[in-house]
C-alpha atoms as a PDB file:
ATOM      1  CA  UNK A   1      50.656  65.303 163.287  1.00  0.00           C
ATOM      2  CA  UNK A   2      52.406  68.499 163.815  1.00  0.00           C
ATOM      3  CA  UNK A   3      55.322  69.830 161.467  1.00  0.00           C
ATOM      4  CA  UNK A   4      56.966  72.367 163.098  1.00  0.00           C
ATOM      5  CA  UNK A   5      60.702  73.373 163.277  1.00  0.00           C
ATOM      6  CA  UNK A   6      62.642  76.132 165.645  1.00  0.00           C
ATOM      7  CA  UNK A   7      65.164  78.057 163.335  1.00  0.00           C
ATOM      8  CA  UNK A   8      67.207  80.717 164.005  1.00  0.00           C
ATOM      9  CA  UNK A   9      68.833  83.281 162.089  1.00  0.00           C
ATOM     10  CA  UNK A  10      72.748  84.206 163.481  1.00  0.00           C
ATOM     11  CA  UNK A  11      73.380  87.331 162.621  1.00  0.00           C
ATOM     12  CA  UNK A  12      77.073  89.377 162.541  1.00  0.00           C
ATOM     13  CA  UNK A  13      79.639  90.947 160.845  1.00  0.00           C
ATOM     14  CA  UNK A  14      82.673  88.770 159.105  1.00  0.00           C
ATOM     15  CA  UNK A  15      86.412  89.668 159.522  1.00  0.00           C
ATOM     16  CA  UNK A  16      89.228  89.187 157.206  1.00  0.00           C
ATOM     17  CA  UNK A  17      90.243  86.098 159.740  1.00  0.00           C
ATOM     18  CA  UNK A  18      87.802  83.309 159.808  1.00  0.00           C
ATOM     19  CA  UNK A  19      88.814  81.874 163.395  1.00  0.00           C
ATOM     20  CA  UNK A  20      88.174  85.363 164.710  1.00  0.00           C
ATOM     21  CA  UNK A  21      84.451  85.203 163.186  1.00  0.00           C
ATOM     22  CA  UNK A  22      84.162  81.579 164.281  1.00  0.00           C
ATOM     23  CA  UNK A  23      84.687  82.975 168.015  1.00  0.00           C
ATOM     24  CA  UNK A  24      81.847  85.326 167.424  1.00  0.00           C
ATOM     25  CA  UNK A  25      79.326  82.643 165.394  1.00  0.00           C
ATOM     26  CA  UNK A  26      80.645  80.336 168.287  1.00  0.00           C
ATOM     27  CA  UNK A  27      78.417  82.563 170.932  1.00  0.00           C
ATOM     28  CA  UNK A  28      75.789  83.098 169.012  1.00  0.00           C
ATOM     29  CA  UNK A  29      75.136  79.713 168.126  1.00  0.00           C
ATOM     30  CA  UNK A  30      75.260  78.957 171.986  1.00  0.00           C
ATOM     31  CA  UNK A  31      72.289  81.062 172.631  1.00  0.00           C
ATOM     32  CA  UNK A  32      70.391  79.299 169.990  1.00  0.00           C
ATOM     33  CA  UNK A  33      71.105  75.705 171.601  1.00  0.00           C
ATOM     34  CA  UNK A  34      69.336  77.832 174.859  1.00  0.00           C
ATOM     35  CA  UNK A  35      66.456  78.443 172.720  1.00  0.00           C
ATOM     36  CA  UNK A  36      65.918  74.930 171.892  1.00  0.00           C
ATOM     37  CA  UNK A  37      66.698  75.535 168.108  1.00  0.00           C
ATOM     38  CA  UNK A  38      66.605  72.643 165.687  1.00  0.00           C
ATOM     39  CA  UNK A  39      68.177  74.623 162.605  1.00  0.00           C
ATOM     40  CA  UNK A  40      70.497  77.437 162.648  1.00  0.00           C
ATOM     41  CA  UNK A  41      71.186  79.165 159.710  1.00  0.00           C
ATOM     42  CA  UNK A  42      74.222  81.730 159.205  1.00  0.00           C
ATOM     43  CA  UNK A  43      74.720  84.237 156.443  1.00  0.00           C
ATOM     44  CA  UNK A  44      76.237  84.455 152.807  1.00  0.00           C
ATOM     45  CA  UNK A  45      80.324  84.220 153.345  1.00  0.00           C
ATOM     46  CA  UNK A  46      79.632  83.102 156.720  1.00  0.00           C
ATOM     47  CA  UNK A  47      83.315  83.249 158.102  1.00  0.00           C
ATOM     48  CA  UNK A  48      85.201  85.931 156.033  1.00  0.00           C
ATOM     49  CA  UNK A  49      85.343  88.688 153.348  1.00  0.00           C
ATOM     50  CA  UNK A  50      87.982  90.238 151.755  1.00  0.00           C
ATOM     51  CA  UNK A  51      89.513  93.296 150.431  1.00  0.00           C
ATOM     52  CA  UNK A  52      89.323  91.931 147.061  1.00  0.00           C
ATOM     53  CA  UNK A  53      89.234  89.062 144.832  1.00  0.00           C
ATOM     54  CA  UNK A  54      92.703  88.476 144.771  1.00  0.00           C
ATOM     55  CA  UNK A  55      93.181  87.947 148.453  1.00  0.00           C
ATOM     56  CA  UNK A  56      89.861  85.642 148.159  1.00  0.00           C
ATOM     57  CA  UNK A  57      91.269  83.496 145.259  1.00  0.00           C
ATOM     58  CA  UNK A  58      94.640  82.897 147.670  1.00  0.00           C
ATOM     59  CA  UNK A  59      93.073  81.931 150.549  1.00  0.00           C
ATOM     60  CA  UNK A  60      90.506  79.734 149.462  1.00  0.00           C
ATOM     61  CA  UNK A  61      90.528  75.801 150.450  1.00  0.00           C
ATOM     62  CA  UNK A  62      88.801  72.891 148.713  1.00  0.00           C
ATOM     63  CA  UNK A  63      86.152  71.051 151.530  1.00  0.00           C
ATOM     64  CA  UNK A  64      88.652  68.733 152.925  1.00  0.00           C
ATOM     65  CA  UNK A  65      91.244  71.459 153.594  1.00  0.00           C
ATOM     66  CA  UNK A  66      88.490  74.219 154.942  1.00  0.00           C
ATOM     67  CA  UNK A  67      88.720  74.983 158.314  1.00  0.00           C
ATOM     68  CA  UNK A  68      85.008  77.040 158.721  1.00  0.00           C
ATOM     69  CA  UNK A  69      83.571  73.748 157.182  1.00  0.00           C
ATOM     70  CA  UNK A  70      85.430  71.253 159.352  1.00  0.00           C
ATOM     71  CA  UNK A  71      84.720  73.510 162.446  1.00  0.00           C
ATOM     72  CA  UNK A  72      81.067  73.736 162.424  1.00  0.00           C
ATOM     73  CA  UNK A  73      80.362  70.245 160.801  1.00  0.00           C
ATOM     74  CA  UNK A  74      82.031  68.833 164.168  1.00  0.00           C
ATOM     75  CA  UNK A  75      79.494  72.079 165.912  1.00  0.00           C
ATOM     76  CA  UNK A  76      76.622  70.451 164.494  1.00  0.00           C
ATOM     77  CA  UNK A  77      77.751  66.844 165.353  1.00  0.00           C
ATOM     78  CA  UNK A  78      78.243  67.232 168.994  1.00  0.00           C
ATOM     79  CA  UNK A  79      75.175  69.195 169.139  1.00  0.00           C
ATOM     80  CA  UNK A  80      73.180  66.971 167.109  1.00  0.00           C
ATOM     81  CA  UNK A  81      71.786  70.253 164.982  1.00  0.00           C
ATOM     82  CA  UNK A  82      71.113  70.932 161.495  1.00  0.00           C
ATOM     83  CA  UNK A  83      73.966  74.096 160.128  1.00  0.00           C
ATOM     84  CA  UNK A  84      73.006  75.793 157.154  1.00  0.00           C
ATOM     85  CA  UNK A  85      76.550  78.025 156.121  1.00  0.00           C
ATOM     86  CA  UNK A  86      75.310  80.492 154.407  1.00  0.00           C
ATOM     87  CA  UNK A  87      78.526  79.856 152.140  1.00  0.00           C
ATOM     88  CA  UNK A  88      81.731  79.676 151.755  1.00  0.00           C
ATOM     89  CA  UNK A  89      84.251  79.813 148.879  1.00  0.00           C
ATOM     90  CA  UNK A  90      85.610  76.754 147.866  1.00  0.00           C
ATOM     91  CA  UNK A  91      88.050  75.913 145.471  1.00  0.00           C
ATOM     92  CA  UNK A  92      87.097  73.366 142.949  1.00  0.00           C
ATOM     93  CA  UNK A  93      89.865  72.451 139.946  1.00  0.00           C
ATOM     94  CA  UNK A  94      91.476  75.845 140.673  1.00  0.00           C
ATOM     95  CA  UNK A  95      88.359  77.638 140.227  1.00  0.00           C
ATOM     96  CA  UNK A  96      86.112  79.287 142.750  1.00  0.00           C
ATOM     97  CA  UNK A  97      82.305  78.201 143.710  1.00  0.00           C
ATOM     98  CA  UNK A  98      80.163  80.493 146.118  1.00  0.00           C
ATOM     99  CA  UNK A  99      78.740  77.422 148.294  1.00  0.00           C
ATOM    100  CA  UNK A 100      76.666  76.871 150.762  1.00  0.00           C
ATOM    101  CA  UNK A 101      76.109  73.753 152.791  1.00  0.00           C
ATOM    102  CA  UNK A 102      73.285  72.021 154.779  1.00  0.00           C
ATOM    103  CA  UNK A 103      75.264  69.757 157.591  1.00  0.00           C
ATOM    104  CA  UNK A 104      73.255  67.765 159.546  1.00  0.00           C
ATOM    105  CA  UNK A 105      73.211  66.351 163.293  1.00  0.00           C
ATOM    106  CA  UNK A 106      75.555  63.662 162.671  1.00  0.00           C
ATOM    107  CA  UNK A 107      78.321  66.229 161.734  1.00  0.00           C
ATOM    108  CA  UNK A 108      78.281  65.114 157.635  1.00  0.00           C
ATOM    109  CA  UNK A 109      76.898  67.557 154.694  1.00  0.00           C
ATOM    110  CA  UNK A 110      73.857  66.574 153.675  1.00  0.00           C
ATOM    111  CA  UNK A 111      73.654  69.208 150.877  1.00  0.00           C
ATOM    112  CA  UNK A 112      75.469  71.273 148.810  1.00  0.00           C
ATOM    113  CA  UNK A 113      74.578  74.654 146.639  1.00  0.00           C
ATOM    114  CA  UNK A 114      75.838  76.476 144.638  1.00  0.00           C
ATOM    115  CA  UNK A 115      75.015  80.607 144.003  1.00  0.00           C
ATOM    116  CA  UNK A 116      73.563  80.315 140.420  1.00  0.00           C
ATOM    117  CA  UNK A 117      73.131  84.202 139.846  1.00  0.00           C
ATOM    118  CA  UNK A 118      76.331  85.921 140.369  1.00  0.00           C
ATOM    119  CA  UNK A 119      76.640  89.788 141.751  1.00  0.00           C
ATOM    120  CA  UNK A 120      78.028  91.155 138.651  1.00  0.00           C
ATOM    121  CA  UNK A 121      76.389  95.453 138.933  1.00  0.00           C
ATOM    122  CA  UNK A 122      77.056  98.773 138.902  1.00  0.00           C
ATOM    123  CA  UNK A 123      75.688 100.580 141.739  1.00  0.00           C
ATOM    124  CA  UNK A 124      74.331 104.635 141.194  1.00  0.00           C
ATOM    125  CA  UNK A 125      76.700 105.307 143.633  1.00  0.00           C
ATOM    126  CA  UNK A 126      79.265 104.364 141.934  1.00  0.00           C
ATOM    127  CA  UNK A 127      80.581 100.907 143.199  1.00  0.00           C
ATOM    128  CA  UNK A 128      80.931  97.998 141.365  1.00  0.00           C
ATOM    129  CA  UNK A 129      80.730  94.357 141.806  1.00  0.00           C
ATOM    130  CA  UNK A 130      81.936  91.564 139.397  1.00  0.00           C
ATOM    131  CA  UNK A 131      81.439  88.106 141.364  1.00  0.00           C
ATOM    132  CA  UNK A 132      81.703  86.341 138.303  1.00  0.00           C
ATOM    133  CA  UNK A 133      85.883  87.621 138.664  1.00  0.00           C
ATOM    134  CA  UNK A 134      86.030  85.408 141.478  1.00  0.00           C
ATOM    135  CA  UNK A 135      83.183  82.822 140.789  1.00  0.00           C
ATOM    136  CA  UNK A 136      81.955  80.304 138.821  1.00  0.00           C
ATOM    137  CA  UNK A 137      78.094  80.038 138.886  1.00  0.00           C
ATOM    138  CA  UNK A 138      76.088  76.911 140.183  1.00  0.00           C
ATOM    139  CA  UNK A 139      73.382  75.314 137.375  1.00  0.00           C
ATOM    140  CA  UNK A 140      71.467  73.262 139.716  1.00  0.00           C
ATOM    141  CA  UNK A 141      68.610  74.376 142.051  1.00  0.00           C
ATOM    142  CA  UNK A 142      69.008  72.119 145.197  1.00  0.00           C
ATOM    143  CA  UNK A 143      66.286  71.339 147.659  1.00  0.00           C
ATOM    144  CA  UNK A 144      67.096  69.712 151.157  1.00  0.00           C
ATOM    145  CA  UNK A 145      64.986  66.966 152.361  1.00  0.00           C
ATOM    146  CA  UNK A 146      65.316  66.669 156.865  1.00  0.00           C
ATOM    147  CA  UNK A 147      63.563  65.380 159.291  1.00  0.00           C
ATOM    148  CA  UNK A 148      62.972  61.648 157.657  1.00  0.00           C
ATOM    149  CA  UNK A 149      61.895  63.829 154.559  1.00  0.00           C
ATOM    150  CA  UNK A 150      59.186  65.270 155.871  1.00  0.00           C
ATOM    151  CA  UNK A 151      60.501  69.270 155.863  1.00  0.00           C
ATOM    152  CA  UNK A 152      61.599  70.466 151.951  1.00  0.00           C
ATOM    153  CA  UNK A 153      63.931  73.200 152.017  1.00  0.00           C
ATOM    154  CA  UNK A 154      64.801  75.277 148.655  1.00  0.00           C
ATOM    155  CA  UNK A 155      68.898  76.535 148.858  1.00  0.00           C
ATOM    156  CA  UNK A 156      69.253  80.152 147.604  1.00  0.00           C
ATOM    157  CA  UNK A 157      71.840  82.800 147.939  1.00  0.00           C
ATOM    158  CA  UNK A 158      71.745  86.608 148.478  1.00  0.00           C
ATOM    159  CA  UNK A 159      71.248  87.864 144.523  1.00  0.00           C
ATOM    160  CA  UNK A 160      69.416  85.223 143.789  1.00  0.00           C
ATOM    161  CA  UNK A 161      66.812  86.724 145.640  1.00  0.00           C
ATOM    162  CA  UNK A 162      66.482  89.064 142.605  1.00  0.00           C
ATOM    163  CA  UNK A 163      65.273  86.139 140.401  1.00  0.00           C
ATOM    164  CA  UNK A 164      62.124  85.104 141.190  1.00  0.00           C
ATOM    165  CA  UNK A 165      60.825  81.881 138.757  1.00  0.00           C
ATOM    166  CA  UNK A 166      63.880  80.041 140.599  1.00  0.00           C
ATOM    167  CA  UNK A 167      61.601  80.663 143.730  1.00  0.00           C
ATOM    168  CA  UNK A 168      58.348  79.825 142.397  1.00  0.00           C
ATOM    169  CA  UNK A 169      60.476  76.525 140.772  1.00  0.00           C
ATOM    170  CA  UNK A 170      61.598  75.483 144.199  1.00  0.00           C
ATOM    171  CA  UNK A 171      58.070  76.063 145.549  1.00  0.00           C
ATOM    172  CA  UNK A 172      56.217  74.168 142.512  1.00  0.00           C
ATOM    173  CA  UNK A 173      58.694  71.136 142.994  1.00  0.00           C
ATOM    174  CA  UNK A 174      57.932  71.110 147.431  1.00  0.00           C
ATOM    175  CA  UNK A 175      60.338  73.725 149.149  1.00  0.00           C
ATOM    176  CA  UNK A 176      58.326  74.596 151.416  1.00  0.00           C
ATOM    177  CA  UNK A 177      61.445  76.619 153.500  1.00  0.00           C
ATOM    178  CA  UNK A 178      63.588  78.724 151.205  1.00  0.00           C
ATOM    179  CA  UNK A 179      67.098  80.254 152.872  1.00  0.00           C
ATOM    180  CA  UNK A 180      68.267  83.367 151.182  1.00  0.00           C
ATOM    181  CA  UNK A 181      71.915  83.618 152.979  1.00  0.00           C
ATOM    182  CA  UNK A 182      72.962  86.945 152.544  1.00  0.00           C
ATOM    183  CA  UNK A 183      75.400  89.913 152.309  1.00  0.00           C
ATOM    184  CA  UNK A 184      73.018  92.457 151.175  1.00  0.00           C
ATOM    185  CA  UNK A 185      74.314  95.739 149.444  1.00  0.00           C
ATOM    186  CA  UNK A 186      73.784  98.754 152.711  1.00  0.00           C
ATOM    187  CA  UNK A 187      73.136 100.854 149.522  1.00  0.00           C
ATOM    188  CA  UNK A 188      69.939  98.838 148.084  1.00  0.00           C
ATOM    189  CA  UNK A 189      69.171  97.245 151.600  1.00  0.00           C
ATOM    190  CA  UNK A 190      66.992 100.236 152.528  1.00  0.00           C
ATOM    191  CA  UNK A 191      64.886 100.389 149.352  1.00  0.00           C
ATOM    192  CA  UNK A 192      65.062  96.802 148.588  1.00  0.00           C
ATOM    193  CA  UNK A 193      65.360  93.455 151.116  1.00  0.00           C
ATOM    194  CA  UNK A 194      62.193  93.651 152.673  1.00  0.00           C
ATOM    195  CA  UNK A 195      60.304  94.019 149.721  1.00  0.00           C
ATOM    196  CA  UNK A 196      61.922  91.400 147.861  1.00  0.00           C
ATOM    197  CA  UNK A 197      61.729  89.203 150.591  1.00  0.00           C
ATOM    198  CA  UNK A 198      58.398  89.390 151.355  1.00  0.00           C
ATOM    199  CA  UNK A 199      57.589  89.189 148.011  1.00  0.00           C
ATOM    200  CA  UNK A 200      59.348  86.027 147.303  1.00  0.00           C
ATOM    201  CA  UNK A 201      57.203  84.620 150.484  1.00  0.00           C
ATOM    202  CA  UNK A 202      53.838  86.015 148.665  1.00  0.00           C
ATOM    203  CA  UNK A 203      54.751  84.147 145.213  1.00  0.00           C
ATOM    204  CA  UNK A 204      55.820  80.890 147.018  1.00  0.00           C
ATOM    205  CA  UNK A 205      53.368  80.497 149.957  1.00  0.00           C
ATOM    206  CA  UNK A 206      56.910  79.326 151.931  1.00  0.00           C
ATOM    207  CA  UNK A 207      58.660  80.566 154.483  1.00  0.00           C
ATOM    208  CA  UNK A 208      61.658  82.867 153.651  1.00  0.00           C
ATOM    209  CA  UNK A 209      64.737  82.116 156.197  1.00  0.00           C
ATOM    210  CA  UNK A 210      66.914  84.985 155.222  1.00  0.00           C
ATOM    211  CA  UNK A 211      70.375  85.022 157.988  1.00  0.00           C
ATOM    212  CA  UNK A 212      72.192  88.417 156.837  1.00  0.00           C
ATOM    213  CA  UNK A 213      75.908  90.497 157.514  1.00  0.00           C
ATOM    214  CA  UNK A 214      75.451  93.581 159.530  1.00  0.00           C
ATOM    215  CA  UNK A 215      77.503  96.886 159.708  1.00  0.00           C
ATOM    216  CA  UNK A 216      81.320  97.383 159.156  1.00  0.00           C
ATOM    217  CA  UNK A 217      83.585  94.735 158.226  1.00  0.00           C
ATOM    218  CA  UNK A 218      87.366  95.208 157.916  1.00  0.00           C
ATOM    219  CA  UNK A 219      87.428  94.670 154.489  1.00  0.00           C
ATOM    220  CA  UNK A 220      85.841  98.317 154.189  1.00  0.00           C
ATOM    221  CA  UNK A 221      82.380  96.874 152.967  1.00  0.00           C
ATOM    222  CA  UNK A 222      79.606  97.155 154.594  1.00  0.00           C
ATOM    223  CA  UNK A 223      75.799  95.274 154.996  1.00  0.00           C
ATOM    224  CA  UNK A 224      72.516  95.551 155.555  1.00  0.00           C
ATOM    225  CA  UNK A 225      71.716  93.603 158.319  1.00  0.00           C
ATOM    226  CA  UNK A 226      67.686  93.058 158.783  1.00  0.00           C
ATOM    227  CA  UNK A 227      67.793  89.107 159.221  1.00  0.00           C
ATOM    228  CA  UNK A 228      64.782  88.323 158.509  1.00  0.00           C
ATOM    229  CA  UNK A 229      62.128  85.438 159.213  1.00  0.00           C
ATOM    230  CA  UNK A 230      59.278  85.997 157.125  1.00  0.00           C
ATOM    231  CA  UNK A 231      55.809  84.039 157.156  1.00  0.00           C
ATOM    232  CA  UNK A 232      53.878  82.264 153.643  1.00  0.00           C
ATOM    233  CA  UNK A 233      51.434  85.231 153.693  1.00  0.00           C
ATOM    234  CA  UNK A 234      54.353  87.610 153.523  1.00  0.00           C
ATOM    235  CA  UNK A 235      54.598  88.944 157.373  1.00  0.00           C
ATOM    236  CA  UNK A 236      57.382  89.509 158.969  1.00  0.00           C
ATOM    237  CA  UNK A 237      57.840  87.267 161.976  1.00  0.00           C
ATOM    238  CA  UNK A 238      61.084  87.985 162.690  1.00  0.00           C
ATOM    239  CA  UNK A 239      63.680  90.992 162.060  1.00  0.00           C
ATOM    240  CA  UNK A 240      67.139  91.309 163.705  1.00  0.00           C
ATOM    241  CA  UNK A 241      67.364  94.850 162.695  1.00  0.00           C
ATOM    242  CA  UNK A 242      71.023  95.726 162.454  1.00  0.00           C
ATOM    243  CA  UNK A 243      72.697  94.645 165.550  1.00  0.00           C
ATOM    244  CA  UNK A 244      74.661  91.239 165.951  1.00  0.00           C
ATOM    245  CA  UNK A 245      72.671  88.606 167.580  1.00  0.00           C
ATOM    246  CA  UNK A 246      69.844  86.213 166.734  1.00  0.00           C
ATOM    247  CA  UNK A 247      66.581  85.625 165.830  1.00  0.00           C
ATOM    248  CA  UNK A 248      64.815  82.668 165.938  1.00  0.00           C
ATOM    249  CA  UNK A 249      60.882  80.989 166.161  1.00  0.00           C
ATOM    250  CA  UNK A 250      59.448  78.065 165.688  1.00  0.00           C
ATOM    251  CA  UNK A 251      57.847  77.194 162.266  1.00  0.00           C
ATOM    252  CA  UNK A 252      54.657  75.709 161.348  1.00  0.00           C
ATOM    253  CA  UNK A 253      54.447  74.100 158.230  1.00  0.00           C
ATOM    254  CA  UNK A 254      50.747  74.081 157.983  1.00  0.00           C
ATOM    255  CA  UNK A 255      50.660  77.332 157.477  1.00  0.00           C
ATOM    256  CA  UNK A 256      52.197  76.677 153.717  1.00  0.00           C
ATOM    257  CA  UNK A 257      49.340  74.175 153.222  1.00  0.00           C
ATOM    258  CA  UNK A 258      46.896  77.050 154.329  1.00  0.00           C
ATOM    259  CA  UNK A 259      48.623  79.782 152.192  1.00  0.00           C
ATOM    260  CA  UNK A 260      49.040  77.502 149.249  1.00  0.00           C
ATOM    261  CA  UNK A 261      45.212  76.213 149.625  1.00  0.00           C
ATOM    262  CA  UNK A 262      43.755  79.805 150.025  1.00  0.00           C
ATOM    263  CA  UNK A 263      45.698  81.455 146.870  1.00  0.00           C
ATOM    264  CA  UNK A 264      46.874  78.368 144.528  1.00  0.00           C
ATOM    265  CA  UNK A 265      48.885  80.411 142.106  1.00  0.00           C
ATOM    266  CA  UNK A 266      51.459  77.938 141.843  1.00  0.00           C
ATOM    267  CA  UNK A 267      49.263  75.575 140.654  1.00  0.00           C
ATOM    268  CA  UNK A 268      48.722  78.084 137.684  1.00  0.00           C
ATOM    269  CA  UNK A 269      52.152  78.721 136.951  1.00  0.00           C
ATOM    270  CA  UNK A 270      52.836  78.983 133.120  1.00  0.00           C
ATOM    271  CA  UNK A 271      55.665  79.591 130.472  1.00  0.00           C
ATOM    272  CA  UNK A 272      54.766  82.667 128.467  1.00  0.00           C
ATOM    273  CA  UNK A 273      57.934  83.124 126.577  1.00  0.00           C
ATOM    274  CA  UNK A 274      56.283  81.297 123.382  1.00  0.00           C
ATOM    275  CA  UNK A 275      53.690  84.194 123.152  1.00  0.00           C
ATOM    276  CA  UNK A 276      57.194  86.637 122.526  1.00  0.00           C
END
């Protein structure tokens, strides 16, 4: 029996106003319902960014009070799709989590991650990030189980991408889909996304599902773009270079079994700190 899944990749640039970026995620995700998509998958702070962490601490809503979430659950409800939101910032006991959800056709949240690696660097040219100001960090690697459990998909974020045993983890325990939601750096996009994407695909033998910010926002910050849909033997199937829009294919899952059969690695996969 065939396992195979349409996904598609939204990709845009957030405002400072979440209902404004709704309008614009709002279009998009109508031309993937015209491609027949099963999954659509939207970036890292899918529906706003701010000027700083200040502004982000003040306007952030638990899940019951968040407007993006309540939106697009009842999006995925009355179109009986799966959403993956990149994430969100929710508040949790006055405290911050970067999270992302997996909402399913009925319009409920089937899972829940949160970013484990925070973006906490100093760039050579200068800028500086410090997530963990905002953010507490996740300590649980999630994998989704859709589609009667038949279609295992790892839940990543952006600099996570950076830390690859949490991929091969995810892959050794059945993700056979990771998502890397993301609002990659326009400084080490260039140099770095591709590679590390692709990569990550290589090590795993899954597919890499990687919905990313483009261009300009008004907060002054500004992303990568490159959306990118990337096969088990590390090709790129999909890229959305840096315009808004989408991407989107449909997935074979046999192709892990292939990739997986062909170079087993994971099945070798070994803890060397002990030899340190």
């Amino acid at each position: 029996m065939k396992r195979n899944l349409a996904i598609a990749c939204l990709q845009y640039s957030s405002t400072e106003n979440e209902k404004c970026t709704l309008k614009t995620i709002k279009n998009l995700i109508n031309k993937a319902l015209d491609a027949k998509v099963e999954l659509i998958t939207l970036p890292e702070c899918a529906t706003s960014l701010q000027k700083n962490s200040i502004l982000t601490m003040e306007l952030a809503k638990s899940e019951d009070e968040n407007f993006s979430l309540q939106t697009l659950k009842e999006i995925a409800k009355l179109n009986s799709i799966f959403i993956l939101i990149g994430s969100l910032p929710i508040k949790v006991n006055d405290k911050l989590v970067n999270r992302s959800f997996l909402v399913g056709p009925k319009g409920d949240v089937l899972y829940k991650y949160d970013k484990i690696h925070l973006y906490d660097v100093d760039l050579p040219n200068g800028d500086k990030f410090r997530e963990s100001d905002t953010y507490l960090p996740g300590n649980k690697a999630v994998i989704a189980k859709i589609k009667k459990n038949k279609i295992k998909i790892g839940l990543t974020i952006c600099y996570d991408l950076r830390f690859p045993i949490l991929y091969q983890d995810l892959a050794v325990n059945g993700a056979e889909i990771i998502v890397v939601p993301s609002a990659f750096s326009n400084l080490t996009g260039p140099i770095h996304w591709h590679t590390l994407l692709k990569s990550r695909a290589i090590e795993t033998g899954a597919f890499i599902i990687a919905p990313a910010q483009t261009g300009y926002h008004q907060c002054g910050r500004i992303s990568y773009g490159h959306s990118l849909i990337v096969s088990p033997w590390g090709e790129v199937i999909k890229d959305a270079k840096n315009k808004v829009g989408i991407i989107h294919t449909i997935i074979d899952l046999e192709e892990v079994r292939k990739v997986r059969k062909a170079i087993p690695s994971l099945n070798s996969k070994k803890d060397y700190s002990t030899n340190f």
